[in-house]
PDB file of N, CA and C in Angstrom:
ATOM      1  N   UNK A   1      -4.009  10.775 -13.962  1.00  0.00           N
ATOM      2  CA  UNK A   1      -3.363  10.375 -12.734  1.00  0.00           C
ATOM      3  C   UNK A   1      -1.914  10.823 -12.758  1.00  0.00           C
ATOM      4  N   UNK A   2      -1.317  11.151 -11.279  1.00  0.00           N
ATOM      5  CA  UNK A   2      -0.408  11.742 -11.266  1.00  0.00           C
ATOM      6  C   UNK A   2       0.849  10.792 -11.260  1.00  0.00           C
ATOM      7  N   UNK A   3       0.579   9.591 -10.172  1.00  0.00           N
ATOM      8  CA  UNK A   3       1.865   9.141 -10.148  1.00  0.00           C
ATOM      9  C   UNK A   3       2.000   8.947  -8.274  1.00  0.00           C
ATOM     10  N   UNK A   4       2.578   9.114  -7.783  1.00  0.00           N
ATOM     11  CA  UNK A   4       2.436  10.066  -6.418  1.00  0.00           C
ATOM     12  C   UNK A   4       1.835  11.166  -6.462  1.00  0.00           C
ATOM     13  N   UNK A   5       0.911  10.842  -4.841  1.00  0.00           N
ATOM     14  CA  UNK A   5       0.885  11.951  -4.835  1.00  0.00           C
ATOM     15  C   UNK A   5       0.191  11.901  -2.543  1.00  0.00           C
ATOM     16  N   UNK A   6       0.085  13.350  -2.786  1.00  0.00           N
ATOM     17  CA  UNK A   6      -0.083  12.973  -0.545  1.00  0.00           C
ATOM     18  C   UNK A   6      -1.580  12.541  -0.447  1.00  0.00           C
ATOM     19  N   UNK A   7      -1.513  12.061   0.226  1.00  0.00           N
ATOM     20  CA  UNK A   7      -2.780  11.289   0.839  1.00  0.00           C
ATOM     21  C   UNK A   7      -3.645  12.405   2.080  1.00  0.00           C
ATOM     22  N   UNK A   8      -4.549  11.557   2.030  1.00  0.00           N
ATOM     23  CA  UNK A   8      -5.472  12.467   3.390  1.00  0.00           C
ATOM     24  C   UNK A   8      -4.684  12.541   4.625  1.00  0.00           C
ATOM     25  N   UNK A   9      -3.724  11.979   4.763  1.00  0.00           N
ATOM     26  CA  UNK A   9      -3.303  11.379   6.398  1.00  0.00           C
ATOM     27  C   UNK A   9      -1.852  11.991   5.809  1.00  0.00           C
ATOM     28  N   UNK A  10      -1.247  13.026   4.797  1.00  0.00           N
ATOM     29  CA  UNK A  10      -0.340  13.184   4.515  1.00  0.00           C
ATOM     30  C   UNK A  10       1.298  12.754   4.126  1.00  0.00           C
ATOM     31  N   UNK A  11       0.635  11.299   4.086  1.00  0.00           N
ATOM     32  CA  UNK A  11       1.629  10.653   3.587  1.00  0.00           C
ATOM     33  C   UNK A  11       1.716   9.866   1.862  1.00  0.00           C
ATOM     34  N   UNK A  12       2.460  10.064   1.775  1.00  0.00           N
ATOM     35  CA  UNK A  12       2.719  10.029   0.264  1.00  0.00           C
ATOM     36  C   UNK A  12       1.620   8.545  -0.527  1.00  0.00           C
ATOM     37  N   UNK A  13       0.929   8.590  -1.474  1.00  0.00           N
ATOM     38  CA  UNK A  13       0.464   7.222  -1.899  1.00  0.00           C
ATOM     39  C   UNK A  13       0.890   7.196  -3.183  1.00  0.00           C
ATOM     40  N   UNK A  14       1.671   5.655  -3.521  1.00  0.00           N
ATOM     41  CA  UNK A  14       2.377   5.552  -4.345  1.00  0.00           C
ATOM     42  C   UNK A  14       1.363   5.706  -5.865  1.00  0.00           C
ATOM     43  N   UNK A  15       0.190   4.942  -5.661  1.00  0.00           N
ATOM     44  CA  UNK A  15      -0.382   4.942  -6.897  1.00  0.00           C
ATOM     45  C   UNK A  15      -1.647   4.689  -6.547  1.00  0.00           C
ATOM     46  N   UNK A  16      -2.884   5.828  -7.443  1.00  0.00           N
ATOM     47  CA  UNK A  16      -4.365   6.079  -7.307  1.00  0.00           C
ATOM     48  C   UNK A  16      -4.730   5.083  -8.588  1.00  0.00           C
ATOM     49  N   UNK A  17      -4.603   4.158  -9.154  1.00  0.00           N
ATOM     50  CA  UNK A  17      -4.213   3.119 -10.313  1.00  0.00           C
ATOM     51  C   UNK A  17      -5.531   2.208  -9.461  1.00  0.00           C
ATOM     52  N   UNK A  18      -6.596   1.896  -9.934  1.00  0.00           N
ATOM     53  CA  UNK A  18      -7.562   0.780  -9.317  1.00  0.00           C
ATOM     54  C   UNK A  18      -6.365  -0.384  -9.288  1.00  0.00           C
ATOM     55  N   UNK A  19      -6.456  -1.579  -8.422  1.00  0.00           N
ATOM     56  CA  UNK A  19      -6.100  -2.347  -7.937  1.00  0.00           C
ATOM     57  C   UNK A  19      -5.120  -3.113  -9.037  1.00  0.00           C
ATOM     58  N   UNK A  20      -6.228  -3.678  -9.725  1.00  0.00           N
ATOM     59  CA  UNK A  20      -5.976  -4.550 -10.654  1.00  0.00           C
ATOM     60  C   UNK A  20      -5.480  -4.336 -12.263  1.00  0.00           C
ATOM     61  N   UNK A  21      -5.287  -2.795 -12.050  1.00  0.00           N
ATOM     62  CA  UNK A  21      -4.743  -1.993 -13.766  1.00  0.00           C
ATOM     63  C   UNK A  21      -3.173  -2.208 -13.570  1.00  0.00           C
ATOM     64  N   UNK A  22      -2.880  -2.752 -14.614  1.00  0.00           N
ATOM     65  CA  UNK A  22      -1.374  -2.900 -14.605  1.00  0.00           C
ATOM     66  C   UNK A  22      -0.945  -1.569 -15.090  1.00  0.00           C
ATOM     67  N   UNK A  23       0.317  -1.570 -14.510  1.00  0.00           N
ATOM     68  CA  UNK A  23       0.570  -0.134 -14.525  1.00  0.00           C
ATOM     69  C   UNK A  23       2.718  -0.533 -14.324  1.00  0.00           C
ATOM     70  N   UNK A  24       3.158  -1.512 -14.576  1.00  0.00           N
ATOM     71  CA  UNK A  24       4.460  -1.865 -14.951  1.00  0.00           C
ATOM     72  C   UNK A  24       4.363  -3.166 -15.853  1.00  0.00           C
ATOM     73  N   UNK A  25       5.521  -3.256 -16.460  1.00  0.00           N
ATOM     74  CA  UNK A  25       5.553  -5.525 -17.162  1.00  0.00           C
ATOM     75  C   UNK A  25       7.277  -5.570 -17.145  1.00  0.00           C
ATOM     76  N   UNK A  26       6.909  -6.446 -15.766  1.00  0.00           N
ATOM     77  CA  UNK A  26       8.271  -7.645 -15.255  1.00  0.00           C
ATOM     78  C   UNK A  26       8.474  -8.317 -16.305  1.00  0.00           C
ATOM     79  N   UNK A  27       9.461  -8.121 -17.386  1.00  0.00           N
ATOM     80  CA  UNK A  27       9.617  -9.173 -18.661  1.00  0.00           C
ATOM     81  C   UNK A  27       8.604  -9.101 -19.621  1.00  0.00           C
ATOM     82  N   UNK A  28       7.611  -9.792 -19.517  1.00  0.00           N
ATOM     83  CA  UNK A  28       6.256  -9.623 -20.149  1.00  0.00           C
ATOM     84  C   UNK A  28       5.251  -9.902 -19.614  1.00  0.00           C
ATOM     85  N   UNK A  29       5.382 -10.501 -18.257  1.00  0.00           N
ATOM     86  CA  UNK A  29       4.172 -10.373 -17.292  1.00  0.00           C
ATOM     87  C   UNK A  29       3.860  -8.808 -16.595  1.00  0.00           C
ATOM     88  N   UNK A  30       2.658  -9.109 -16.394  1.00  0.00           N
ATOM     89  CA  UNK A  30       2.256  -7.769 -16.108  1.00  0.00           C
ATOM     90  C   UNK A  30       1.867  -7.347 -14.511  1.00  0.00           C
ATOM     91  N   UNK A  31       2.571  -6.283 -14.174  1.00  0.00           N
ATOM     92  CA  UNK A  31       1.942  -5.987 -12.443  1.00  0.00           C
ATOM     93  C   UNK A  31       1.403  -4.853 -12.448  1.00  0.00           C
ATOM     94  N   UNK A  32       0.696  -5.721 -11.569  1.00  0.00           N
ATOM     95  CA  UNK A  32      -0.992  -4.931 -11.360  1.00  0.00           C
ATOM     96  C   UNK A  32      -0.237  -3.571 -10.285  1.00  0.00           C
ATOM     97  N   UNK A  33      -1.289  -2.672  -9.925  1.00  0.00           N
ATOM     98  CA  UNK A  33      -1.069  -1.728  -9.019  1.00  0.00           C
ATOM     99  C   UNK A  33      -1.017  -2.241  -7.603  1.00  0.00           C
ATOM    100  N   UNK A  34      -1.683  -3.123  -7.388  1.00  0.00           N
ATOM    101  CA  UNK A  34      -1.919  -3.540  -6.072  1.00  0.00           C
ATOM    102  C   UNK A  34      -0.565  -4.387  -5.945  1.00  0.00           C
ATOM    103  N   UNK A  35       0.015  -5.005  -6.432  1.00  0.00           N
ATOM    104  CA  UNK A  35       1.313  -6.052  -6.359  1.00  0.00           C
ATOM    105  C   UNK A  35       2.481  -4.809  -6.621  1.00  0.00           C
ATOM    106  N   UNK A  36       2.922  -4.018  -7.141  1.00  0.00           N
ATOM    107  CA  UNK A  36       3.153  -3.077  -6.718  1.00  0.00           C
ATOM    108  C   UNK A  36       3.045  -2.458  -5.756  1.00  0.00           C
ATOM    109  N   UNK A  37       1.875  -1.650  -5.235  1.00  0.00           N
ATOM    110  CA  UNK A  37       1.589  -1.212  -3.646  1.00  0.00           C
ATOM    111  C   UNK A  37       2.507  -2.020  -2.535  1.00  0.00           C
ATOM    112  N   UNK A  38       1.943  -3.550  -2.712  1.00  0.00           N
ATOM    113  CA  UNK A  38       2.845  -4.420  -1.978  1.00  0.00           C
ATOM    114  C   UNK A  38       3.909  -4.629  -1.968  1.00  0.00           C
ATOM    115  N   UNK A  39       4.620  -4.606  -3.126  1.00  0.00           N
ATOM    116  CA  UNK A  39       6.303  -5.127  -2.964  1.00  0.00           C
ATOM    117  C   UNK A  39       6.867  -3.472  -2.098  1.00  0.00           C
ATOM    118  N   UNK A  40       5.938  -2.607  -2.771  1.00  0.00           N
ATOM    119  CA  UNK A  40       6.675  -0.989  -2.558  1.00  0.00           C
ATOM    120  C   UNK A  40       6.550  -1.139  -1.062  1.00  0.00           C
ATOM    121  N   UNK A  41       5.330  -0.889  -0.010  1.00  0.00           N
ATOM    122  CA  UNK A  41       5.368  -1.551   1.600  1.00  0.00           C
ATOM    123  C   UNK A  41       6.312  -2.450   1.835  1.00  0.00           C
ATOM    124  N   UNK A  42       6.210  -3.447   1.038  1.00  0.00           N
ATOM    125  CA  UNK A  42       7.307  -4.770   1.942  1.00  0.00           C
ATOM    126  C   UNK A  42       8.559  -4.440   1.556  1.00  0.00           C
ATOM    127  N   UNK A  43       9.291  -3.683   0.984  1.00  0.00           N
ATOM    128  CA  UNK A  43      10.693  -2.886   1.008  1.00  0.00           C
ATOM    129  C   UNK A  43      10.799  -1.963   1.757  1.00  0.00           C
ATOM    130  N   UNK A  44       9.900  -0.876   1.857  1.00  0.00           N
ATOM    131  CA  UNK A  44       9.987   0.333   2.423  1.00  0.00           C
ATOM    132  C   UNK A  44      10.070  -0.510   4.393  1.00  0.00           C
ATOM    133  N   UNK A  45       9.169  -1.411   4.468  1.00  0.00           N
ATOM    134  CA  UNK A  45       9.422  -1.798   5.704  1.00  0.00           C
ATOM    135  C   UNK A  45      10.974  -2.386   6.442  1.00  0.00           C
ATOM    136  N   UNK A  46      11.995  -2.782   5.261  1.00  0.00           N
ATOM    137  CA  UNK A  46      12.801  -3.366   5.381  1.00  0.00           C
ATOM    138  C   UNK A  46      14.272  -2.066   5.157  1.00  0.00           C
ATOM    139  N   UNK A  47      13.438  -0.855   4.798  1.00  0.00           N
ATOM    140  CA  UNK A  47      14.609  -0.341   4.470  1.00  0.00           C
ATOM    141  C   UNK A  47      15.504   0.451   6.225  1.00  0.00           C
ATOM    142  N   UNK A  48      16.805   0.697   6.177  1.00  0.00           N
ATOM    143  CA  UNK A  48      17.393   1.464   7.093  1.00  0.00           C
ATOM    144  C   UNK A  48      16.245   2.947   7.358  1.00  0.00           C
ATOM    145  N   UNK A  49      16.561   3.588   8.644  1.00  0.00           N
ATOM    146  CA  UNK A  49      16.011   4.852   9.097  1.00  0.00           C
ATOM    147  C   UNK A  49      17.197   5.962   8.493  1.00  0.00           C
ATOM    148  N   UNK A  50      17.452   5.995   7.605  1.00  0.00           N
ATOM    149  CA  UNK A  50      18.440   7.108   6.936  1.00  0.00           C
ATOM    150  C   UNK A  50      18.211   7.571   6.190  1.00  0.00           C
ATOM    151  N   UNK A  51      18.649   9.061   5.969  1.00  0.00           N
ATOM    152  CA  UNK A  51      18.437  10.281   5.134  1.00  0.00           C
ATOM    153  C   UNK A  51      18.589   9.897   3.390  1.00  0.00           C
ATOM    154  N   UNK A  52      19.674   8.919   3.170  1.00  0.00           N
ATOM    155  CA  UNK A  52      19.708   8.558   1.902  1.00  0.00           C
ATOM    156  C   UNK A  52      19.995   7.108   1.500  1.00  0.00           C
ATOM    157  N   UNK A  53      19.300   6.560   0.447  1.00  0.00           N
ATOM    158  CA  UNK A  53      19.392   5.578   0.145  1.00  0.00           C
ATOM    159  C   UNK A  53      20.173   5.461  -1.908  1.00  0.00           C
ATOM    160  N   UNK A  54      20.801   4.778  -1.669  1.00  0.00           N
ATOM    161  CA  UNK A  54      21.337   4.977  -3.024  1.00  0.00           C
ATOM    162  C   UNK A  54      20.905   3.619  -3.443  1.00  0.00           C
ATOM    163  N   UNK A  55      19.738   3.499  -4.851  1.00  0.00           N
ATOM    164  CA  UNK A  55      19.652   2.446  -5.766  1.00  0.00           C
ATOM    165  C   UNK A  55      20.525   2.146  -6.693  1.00  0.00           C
ATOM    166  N   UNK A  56      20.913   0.880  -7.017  1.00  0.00           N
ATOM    167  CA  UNK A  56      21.504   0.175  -7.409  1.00  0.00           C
ATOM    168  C   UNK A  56      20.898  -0.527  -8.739  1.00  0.00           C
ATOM    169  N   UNK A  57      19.541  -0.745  -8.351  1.00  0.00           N
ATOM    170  CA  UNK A  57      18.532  -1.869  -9.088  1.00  0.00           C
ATOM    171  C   UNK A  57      18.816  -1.805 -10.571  1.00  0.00           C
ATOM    172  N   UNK A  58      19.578  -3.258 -11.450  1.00  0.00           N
ATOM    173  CA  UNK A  58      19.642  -2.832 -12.675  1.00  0.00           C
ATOM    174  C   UNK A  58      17.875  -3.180 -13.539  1.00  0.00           C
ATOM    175  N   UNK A  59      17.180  -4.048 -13.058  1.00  0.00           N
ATOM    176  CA  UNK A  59      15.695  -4.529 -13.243  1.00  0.00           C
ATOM    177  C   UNK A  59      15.324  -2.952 -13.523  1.00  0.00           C
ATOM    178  N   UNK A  60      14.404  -2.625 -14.107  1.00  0.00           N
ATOM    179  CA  UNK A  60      13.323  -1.462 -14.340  1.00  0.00           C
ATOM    180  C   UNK A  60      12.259  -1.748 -13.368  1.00  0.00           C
ATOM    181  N   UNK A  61      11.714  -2.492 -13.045  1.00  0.00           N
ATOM    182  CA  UNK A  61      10.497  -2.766 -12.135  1.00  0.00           C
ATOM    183  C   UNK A  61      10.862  -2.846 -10.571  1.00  0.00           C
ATOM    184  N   UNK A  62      12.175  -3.292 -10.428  1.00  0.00           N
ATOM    185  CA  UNK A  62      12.938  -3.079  -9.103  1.00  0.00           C
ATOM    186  C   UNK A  62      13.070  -2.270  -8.700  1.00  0.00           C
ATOM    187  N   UNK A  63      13.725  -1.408  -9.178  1.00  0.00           N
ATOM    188  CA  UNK A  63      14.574  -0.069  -9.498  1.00  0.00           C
ATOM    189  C   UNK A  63      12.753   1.329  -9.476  1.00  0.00           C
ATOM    190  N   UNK A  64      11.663   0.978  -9.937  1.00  0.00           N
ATOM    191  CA  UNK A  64      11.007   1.997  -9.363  1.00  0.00           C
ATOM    192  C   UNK A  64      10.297   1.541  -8.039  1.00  0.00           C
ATOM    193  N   UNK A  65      10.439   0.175  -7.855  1.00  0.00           N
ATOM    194  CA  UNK A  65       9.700  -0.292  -6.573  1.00  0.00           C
ATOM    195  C   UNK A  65      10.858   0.526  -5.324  1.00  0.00           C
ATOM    196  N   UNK A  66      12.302   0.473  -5.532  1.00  0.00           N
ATOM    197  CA  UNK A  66      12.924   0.906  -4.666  1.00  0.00           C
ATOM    198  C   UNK A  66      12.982   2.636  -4.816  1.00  0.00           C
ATOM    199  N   UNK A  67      12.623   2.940  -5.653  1.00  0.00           N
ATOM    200  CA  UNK A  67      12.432   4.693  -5.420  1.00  0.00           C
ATOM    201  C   UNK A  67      11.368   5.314  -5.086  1.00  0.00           C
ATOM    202  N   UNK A  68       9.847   3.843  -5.351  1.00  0.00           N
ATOM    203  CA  UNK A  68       8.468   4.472  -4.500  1.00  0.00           C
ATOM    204  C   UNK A  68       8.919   4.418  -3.404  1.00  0.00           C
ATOM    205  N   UNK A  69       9.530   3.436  -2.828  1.00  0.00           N
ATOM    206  CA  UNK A  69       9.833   3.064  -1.403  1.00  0.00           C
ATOM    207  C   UNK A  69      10.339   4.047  -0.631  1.00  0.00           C
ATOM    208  N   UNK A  70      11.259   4.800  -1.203  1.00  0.00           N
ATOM    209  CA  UNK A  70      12.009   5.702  -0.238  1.00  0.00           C
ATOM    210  C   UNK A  70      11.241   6.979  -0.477  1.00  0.00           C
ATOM    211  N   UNK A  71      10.572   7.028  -1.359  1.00  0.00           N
ATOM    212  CA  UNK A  71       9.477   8.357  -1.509  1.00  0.00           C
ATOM    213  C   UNK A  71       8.713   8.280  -0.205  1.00  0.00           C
ATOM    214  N   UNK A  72       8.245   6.653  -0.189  1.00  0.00           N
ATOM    215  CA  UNK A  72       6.889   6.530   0.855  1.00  0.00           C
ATOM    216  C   UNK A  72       7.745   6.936   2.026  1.00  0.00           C
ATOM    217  N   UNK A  73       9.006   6.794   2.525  1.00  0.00           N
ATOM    218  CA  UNK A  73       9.661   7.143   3.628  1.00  0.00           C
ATOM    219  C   UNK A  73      10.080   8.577   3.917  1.00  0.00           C
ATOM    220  N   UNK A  74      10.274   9.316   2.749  1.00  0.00           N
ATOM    221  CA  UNK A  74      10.790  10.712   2.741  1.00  0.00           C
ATOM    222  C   UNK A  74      12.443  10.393   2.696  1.00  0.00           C
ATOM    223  N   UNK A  75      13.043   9.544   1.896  1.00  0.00           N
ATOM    224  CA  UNK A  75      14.034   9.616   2.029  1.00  0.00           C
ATOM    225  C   UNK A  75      14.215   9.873   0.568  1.00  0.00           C
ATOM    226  N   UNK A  76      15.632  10.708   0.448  1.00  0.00           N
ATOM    227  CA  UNK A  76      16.401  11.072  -0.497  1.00  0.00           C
ATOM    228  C   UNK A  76      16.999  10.034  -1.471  1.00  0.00           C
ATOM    229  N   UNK A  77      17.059   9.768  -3.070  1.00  0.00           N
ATOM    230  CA  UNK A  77      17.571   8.328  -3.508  1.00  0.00           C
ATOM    231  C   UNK A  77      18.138   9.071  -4.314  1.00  0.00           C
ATOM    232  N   UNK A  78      19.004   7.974  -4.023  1.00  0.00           N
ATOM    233  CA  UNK A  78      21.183   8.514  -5.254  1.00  0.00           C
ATOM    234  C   UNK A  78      20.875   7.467  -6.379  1.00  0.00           C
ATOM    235  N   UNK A  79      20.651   8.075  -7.367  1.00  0.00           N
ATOM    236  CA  UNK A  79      20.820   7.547  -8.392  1.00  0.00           C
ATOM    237  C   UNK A  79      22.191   7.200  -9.184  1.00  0.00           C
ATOM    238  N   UNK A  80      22.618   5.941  -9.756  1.00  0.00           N
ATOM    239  CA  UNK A  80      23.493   5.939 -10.798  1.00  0.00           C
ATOM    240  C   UNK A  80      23.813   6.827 -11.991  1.00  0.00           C
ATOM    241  N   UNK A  81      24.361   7.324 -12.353  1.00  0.00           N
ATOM    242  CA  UNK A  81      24.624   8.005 -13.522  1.00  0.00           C
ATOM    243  C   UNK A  81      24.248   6.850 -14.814  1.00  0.00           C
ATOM    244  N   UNK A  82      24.671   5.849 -14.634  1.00  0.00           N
ATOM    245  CA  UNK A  82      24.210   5.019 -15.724  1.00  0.00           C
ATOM    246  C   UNK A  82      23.283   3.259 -15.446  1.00  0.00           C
TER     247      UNK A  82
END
């Protein structure tokens, strides 16, 4: 599996991961693909209509939920140097 990748309907799908395979760990709990899928939608719905979004997220599990997000949008993400 790739990671991303485009869908039939040409829009980006964050993860081909069956539902329930964890595939990040919040601390030491573990998220599934599907709770993922979701947080990644329920941000991407909340984000601005702009060309770039610059993350911030110091969390690891935040921080890729907010860069699927702007993938799923086609937007550009500014990363921190550190």
């Amino acid at each position: 599996m790739t990671g991303v990748e485009s869908g039939a309907d040409g829009r980006l799908s964050v993860l081909r991961h069956a539902p329930d395979a964890v595939v990040a760990l919040r601390g030491e709990v573990p998220a599934t693909a599907k709770a993922f899928r979701s947080d990644v939608t329920a941000l991407g719905a909340l984000l601005p209509d702009k060309a770039f979004l610059v993350n911030l997220c110091q969390d690891r599990y935040h921080f890729m939920v907010g860069f699927a997000a702007a993938l799923m949008r086609g937007q550009v993400t500014l990363m921190p140097s550190v």
